[in-house]
N, C-alpha and C. Protein backbone atom coordinates (compact mmCIF):
# COMPACT_ATOMS: atom_id res chain seq x y z
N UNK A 1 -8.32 19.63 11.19
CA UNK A 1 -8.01 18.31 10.71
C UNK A 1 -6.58 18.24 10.18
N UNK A 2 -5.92 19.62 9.46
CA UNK A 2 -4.84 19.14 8.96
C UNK A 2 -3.39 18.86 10.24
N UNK A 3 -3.73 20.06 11.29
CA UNK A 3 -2.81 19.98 12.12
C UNK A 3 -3.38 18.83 12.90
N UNK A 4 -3.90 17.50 12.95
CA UNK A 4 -4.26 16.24 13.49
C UNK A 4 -3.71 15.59 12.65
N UNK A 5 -3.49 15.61 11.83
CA UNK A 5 -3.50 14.50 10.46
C UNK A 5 -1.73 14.26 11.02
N UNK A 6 -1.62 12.56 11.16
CA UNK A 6 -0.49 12.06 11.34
C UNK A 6 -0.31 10.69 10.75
N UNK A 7 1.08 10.34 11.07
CA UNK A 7 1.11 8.91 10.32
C UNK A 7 0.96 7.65 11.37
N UNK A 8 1.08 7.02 10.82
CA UNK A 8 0.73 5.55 11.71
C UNK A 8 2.23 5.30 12.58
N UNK A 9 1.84 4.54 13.60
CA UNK A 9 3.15 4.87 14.08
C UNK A 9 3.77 3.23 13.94
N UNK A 10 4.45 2.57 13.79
CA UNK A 10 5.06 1.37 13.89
C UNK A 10 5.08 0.70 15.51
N UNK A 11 4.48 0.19 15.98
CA UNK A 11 4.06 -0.65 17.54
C UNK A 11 5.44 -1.61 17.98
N UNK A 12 5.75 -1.99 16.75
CA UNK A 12 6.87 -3.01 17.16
C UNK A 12 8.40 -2.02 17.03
N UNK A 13 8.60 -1.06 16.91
CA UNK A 13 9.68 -0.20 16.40
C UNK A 13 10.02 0.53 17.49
N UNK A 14 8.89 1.53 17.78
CA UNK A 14 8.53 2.54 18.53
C UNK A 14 8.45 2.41 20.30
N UNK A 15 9.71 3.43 20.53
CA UNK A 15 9.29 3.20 22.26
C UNK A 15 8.52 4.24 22.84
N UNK A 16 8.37 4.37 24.10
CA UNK A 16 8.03 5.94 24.83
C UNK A 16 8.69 7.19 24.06
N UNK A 17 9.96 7.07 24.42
CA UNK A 17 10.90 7.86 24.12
C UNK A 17 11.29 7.93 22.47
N UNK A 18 11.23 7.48 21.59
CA UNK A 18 11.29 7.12 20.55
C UNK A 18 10.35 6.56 19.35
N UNK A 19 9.38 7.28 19.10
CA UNK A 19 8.79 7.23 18.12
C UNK A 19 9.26 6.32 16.71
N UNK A 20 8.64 5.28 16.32
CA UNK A 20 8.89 5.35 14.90
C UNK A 20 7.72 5.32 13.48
N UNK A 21 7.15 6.04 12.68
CA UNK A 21 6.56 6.12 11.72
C UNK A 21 6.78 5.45 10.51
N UNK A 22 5.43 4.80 10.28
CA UNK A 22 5.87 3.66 8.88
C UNK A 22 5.59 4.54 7.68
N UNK A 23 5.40 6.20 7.84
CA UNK A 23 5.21 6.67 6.27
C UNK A 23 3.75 6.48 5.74
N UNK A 24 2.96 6.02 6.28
CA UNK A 24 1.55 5.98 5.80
C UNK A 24 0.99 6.98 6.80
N UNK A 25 -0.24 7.21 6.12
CA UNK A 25 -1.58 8.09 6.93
C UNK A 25 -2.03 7.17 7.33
N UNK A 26 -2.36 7.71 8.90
CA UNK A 26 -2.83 7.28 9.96
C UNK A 26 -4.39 7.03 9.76
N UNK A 27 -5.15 6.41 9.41
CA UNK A 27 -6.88 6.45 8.60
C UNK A 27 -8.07 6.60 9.69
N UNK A 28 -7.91 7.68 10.70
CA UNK A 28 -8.47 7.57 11.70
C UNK A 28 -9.79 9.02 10.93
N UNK A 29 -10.00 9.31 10.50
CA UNK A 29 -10.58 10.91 10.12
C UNK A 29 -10.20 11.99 10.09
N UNK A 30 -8.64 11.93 10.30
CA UNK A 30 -8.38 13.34 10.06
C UNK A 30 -7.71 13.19 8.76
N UNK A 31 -7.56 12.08 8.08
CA UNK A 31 -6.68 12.04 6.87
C UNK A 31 -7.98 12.77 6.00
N UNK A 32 -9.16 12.55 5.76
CA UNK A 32 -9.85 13.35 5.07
C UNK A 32 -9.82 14.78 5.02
N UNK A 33 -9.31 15.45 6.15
CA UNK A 33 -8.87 17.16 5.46
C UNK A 33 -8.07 16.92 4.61
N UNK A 34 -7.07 16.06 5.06
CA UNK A 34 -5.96 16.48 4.13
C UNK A 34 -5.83 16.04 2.56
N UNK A 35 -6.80 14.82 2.42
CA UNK A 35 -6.65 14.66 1.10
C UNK A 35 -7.72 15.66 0.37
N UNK A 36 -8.58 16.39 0.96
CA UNK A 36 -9.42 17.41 0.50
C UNK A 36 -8.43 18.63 0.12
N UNK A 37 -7.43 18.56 1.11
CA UNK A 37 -6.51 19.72 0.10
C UNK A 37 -5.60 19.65 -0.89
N UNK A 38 -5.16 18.32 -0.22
CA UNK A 38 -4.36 17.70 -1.83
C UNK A 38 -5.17 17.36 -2.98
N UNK A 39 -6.11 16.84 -3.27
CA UNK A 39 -6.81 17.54 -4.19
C UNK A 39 -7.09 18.22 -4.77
N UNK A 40 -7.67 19.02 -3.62
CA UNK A 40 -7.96 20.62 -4.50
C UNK A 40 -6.73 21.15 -5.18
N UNK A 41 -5.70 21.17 -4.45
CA UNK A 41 -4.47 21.73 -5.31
C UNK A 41 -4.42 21.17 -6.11
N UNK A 42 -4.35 19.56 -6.63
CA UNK A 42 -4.22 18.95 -7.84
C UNK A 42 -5.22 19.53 -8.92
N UNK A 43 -6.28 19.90 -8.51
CA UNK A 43 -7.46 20.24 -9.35
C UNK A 43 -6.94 21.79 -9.89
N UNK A 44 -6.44 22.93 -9.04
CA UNK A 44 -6.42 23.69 -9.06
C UNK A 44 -5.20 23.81 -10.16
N UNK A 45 -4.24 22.98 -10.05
CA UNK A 45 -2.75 22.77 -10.93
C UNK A 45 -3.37 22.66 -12.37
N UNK A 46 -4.10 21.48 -12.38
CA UNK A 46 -4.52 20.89 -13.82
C UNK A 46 -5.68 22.04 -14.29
N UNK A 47 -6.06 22.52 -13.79
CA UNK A 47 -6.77 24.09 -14.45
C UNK A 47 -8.43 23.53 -14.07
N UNK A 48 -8.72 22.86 -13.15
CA UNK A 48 -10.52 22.09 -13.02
C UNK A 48 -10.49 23.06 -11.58
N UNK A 49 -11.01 24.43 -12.38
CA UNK A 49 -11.41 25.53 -11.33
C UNK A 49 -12.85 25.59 -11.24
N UNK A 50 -13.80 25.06 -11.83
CA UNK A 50 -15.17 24.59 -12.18
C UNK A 50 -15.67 25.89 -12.96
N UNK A 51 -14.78 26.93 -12.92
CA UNK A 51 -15.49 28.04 -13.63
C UNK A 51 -16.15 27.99 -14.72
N UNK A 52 -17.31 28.11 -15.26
CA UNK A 52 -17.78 27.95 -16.16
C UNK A 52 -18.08 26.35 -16.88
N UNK A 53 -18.10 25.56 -15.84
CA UNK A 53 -17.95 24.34 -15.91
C UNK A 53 -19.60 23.76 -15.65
N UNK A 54 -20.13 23.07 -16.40
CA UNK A 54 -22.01 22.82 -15.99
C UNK A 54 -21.33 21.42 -15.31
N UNK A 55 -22.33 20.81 -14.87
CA UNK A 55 -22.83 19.72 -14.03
C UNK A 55 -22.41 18.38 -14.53
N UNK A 56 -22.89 18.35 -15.66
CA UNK A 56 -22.22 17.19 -16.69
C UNK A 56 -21.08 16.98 -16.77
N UNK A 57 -19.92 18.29 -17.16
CA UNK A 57 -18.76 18.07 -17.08
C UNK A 57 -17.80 17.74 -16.06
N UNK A 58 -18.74 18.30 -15.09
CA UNK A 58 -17.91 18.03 -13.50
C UNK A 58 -18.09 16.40 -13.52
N UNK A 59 -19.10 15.91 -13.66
CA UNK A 59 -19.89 14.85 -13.53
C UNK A 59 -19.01 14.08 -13.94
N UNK A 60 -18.71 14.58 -15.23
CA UNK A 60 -18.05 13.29 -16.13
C UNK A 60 -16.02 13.05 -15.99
N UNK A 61 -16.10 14.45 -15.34
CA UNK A 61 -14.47 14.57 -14.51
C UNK A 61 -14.69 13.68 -13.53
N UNK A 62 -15.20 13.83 -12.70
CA UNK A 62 -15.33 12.81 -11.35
C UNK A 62 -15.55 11.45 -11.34
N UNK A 63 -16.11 11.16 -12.31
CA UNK A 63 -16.21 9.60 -12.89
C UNK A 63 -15.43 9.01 -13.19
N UNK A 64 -14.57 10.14 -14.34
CA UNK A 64 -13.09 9.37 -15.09
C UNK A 64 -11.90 9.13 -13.53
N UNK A 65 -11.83 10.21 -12.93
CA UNK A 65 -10.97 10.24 -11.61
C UNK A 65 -11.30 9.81 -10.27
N UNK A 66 -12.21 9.01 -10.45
CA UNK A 66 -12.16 8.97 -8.74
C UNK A 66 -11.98 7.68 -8.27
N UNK A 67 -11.71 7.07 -7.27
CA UNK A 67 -10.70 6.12 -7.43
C UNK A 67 -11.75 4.84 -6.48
N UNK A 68 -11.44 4.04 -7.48
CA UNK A 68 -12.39 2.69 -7.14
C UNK A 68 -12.50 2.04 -6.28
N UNK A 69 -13.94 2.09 -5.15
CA UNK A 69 -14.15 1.22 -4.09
C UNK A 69 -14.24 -0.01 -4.35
């Protein structure tokens, strides 16, 4: 998934020969590896290694952070 993961390409910009990218993720399914690893590294930075971590607390991490449908 990560070596799939690309950006959207701009239709009106972009020729054969010439590509142009608007800077966003492309939202087709492969963007989900990649935000699974950017994550994890964020998690891993801020010290939420779950070690010793019960259910509740994960629980109540994931609640405060996760980002609203």
């Amino acid at each position: 998934m990560l070596e799939a993961h690309h950006e959207k390409k701009n239709k009106q910009l972009s020729t054969e020969d010439k590509p142009v990218f608007t800077g966003v993720p492309d939202k087709d399914g492969t963007d989900h590896g990649f935000d699974m690893v950017r994550y994890a590294s964020m998690a891993v930075k801020k010290g939420f290694t779950g070690a010793g971590m019960t259910k509740e607390e994960a629980r109540e991490i994931w609640e405060r952070h996760k980002s609203p449908l």
